[in-house]
PDB file of N, CA and C in Angstrom:
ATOM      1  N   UNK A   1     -11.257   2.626 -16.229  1.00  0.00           N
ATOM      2  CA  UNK A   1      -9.956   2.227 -15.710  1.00  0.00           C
ATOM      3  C   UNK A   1      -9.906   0.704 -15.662  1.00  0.00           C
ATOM      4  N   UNK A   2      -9.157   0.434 -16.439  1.00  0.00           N
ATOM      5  CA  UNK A   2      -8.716  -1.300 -16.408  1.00  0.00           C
ATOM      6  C   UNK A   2      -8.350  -1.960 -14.971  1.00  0.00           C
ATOM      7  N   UNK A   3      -8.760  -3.009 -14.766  1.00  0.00           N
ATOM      8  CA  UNK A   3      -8.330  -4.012 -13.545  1.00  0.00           C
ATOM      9  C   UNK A   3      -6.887  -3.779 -13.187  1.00  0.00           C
ATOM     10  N   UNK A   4      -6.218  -3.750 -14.139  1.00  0.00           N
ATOM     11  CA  UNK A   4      -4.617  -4.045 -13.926  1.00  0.00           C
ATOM     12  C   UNK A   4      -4.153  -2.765 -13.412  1.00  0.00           C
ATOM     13  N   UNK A   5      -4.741  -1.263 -13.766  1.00  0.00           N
ATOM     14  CA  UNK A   5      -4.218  -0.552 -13.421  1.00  0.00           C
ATOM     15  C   UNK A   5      -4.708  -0.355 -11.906  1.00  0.00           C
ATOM     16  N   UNK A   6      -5.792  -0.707 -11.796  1.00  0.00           N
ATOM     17  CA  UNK A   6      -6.321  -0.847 -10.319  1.00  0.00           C
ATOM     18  C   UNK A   6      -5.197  -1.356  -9.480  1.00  0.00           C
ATOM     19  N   UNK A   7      -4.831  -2.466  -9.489  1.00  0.00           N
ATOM     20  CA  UNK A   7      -3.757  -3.376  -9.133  1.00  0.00           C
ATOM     21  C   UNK A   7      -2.468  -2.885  -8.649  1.00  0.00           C
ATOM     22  N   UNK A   8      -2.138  -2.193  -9.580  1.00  0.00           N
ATOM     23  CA  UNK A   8      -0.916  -1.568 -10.106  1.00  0.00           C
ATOM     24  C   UNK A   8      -0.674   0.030  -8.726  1.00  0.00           C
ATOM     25  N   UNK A   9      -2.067   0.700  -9.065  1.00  0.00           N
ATOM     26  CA  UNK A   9      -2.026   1.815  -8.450  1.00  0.00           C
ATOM     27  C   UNK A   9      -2.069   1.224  -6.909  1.00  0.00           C
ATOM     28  N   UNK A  10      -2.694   0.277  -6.535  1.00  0.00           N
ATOM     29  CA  UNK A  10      -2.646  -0.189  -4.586  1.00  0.00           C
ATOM     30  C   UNK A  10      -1.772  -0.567  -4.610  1.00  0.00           C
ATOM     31  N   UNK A  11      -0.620  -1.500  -5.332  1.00  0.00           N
ATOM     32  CA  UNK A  11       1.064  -1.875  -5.501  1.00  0.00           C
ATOM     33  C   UNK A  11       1.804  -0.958  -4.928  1.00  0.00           C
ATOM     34  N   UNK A  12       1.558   0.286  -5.858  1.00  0.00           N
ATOM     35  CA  UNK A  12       2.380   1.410  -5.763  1.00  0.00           C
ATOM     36  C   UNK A  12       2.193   2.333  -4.516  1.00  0.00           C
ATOM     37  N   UNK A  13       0.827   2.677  -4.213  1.00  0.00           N
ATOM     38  CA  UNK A  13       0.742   2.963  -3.111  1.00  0.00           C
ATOM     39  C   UNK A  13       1.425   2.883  -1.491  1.00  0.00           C
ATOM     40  N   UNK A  14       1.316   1.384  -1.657  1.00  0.00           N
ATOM     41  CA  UNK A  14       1.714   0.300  -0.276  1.00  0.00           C
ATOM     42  C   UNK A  14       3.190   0.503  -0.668  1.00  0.00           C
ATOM     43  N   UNK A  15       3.590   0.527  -1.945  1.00  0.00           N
ATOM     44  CA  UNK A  15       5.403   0.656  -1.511  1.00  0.00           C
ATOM     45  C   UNK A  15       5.899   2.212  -1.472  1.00  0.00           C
ATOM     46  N   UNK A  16       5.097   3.081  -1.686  1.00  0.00           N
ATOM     47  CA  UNK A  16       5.594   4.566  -1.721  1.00  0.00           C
ATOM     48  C   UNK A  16       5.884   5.248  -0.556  1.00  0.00           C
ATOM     49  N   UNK A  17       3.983   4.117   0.246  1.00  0.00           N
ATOM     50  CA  UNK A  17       4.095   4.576   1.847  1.00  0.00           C
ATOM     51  C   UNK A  17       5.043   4.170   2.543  1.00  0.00           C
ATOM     52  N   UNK A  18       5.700   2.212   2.365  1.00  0.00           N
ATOM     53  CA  UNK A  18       6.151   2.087   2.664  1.00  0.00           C
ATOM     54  C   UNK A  18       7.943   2.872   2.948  1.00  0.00           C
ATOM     55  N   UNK A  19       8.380   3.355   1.503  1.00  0.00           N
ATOM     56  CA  UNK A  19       9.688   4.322   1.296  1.00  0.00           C
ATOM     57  C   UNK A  19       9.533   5.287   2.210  1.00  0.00           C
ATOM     58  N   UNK A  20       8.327   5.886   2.240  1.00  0.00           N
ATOM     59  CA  UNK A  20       8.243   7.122   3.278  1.00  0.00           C
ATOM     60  C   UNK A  20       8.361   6.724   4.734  1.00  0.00           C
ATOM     61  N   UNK A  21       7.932   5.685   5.014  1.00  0.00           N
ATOM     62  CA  UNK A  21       8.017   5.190   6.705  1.00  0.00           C
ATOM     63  C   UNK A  21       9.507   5.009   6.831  1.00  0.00           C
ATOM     64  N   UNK A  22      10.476   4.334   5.681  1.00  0.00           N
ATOM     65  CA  UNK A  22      11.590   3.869   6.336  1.00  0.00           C
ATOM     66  C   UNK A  22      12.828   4.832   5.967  1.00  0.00           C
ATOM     67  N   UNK A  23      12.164   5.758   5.009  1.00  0.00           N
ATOM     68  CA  UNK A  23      13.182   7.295   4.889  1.00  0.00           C
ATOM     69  C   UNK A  23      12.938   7.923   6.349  1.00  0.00           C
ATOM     70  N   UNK A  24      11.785   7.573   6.783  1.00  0.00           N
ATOM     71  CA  UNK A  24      11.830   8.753   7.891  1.00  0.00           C
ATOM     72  C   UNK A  24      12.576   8.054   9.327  1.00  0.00           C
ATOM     73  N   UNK A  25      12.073   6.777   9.196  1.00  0.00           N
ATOM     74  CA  UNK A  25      13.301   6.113  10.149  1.00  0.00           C
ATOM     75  C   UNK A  25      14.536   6.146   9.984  1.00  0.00           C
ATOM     76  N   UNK A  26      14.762   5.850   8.863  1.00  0.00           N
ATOM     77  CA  UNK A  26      16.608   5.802   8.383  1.00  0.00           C
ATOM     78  C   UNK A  26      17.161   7.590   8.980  1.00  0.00           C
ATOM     79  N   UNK A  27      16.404   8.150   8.666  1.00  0.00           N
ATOM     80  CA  UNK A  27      16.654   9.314   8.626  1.00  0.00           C
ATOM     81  C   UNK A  27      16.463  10.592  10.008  1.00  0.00           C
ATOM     82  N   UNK A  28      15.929   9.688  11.172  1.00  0.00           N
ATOM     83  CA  UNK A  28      15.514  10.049  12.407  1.00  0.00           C
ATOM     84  C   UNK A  28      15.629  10.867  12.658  1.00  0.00           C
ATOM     85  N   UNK A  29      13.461  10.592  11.813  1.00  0.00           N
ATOM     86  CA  UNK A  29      12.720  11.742  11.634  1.00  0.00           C
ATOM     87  C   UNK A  29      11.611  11.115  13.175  1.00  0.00           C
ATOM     88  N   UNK A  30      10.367  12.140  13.510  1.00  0.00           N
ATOM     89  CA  UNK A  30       9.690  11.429  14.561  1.00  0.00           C
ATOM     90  C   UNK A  30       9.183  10.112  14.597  1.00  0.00           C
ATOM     91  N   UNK A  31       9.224   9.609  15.313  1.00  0.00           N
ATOM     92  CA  UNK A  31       8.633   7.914  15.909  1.00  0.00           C
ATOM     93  C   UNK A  31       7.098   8.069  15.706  1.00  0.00           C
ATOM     94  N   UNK A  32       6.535   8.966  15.848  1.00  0.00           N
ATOM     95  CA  UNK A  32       4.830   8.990  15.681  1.00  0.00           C
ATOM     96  C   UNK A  32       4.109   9.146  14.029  1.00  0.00           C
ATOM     97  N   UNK A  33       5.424   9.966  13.180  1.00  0.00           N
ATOM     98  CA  UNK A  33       5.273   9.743  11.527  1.00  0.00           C
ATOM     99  C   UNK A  33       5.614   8.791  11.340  1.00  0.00           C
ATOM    100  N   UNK A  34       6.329   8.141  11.822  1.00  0.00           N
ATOM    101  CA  UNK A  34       6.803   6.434  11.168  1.00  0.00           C
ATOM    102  C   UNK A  34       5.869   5.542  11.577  1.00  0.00           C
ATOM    103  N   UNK A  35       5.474   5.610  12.848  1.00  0.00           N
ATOM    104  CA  UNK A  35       4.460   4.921  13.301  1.00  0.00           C
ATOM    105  C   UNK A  35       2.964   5.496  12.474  1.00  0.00           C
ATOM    106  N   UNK A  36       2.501   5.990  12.454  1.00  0.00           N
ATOM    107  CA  UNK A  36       1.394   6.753  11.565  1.00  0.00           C
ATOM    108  C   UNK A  36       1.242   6.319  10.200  1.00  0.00           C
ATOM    109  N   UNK A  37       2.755   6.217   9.526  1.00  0.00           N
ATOM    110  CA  UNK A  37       3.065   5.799   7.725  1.00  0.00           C
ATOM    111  C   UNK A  37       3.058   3.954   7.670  1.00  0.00           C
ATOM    112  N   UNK A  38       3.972   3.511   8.886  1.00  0.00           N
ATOM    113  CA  UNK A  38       3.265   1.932   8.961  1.00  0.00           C
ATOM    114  C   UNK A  38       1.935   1.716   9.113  1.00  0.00           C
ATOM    115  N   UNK A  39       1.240   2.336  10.033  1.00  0.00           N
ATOM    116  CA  UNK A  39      -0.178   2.405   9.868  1.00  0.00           C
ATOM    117  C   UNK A  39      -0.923   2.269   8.925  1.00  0.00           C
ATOM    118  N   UNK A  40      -0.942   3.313   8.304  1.00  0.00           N
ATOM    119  CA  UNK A  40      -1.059   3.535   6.500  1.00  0.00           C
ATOM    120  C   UNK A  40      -0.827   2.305   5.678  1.00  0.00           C
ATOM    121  N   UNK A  41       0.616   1.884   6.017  1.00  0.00           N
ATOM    122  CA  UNK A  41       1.070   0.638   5.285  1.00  0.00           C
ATOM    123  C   UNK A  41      -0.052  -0.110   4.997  1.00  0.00           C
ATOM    124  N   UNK A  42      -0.275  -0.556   6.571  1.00  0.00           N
ATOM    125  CA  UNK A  42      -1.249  -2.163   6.718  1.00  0.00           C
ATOM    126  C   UNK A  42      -2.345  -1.519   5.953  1.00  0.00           C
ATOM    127  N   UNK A  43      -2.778  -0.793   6.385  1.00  0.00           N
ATOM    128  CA  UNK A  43      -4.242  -0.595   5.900  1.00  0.00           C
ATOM    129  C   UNK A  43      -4.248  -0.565   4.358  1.00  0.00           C
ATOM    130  N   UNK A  44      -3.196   0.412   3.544  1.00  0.00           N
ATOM    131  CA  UNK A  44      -3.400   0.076   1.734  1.00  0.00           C
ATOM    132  C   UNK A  44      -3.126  -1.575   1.807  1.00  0.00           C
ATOM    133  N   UNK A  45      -2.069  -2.105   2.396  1.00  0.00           N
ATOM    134  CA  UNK A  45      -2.172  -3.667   2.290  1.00  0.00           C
ATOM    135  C   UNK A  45      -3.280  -4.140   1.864  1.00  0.00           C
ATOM    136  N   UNK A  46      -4.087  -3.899   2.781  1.00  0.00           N
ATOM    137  CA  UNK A  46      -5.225  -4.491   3.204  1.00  0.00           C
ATOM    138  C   UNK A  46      -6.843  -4.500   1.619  1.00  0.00           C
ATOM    139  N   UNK A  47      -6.009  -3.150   2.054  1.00  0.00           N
ATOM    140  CA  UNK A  47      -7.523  -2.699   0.102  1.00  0.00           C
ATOM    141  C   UNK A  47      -6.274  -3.393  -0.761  1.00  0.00           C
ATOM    142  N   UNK A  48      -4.958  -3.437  -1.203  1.00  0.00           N
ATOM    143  CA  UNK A  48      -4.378  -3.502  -1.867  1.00  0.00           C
ATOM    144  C   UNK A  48      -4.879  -5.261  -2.540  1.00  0.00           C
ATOM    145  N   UNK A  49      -4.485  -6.362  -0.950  1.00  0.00           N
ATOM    146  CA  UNK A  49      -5.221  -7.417  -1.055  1.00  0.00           C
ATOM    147  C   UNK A  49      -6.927  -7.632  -1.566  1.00  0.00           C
ATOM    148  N   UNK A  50      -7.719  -6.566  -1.129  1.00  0.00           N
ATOM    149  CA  UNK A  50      -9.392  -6.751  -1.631  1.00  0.00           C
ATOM    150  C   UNK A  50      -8.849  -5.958  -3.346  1.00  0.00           C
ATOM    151  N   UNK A  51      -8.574  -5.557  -3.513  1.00  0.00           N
ATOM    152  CA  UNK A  51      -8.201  -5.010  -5.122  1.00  0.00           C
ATOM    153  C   UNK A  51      -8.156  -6.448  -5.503  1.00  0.00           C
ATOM    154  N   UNK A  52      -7.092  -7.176  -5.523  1.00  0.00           N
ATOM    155  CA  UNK A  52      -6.182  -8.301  -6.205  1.00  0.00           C
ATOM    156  C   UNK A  52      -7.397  -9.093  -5.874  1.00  0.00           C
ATOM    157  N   UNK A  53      -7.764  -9.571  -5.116  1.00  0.00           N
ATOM    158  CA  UNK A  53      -9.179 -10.952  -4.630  1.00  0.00           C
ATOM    159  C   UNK A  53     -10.382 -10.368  -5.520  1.00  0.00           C
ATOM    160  N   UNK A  54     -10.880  -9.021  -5.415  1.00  0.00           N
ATOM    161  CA  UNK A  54     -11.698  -8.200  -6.394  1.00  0.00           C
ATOM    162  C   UNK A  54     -11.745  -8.587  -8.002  1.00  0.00           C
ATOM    163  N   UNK A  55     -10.301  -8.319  -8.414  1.00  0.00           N
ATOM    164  CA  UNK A  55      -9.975  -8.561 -10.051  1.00  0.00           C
ATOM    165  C   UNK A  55     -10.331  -9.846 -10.280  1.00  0.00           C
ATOM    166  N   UNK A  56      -9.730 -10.716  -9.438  1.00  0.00           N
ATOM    167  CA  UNK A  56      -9.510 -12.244  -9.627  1.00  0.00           C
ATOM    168  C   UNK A  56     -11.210 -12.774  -9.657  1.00  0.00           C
ATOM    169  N   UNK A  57     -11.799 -12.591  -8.681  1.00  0.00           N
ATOM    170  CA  UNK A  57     -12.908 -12.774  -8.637  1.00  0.00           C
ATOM    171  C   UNK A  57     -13.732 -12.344 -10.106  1.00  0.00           C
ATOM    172  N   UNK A  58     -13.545 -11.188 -10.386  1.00  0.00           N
ATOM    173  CA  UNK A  58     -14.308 -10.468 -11.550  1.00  0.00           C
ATOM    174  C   UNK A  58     -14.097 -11.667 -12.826  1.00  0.00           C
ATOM    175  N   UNK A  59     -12.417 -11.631 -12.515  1.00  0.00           N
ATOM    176  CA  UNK A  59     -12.078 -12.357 -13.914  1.00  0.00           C
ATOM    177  C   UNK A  59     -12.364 -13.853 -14.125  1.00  0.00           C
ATOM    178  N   UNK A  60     -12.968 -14.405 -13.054  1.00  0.00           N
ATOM    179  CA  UNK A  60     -13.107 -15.766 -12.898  1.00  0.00           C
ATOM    180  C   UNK A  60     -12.651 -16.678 -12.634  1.00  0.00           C
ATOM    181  N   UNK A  61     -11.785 -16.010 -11.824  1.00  0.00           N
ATOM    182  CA  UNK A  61     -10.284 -17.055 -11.036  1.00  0.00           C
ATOM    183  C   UNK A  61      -9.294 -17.550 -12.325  1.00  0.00           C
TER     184      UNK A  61
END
């Protein structure tokens, strides 16, 4: 699996979760799934950022 798709797939992740947290708000669904799916958010953020610093690093800045 190529770098980029690495990249690509924690991108997608962090905004899918994100759609799901704010469908379920828009849509008032429970406060503890929205709260639970932001949760989620930060945390793919978080690998999403060590992915991207990961590649960069690999590739030699």
């Amino acid at each position: 699996m190529s770098s980029n798709t690495l990249v690509l797939i924690a991108c997608l992740a962090v905004a899918v979760v994100l759609l799901f947290g704010l469908a379920n708000m828009l849509r008032g669904g429970s406060a503890n799934v929205s709260q639970r799916l932001m949760r989620l958010r930060v945390v793919l953020q978080f690998v999403a950022i060590l992915v991207i610093m990961g590649v960069l690093w690999w590739r030699g800045g």
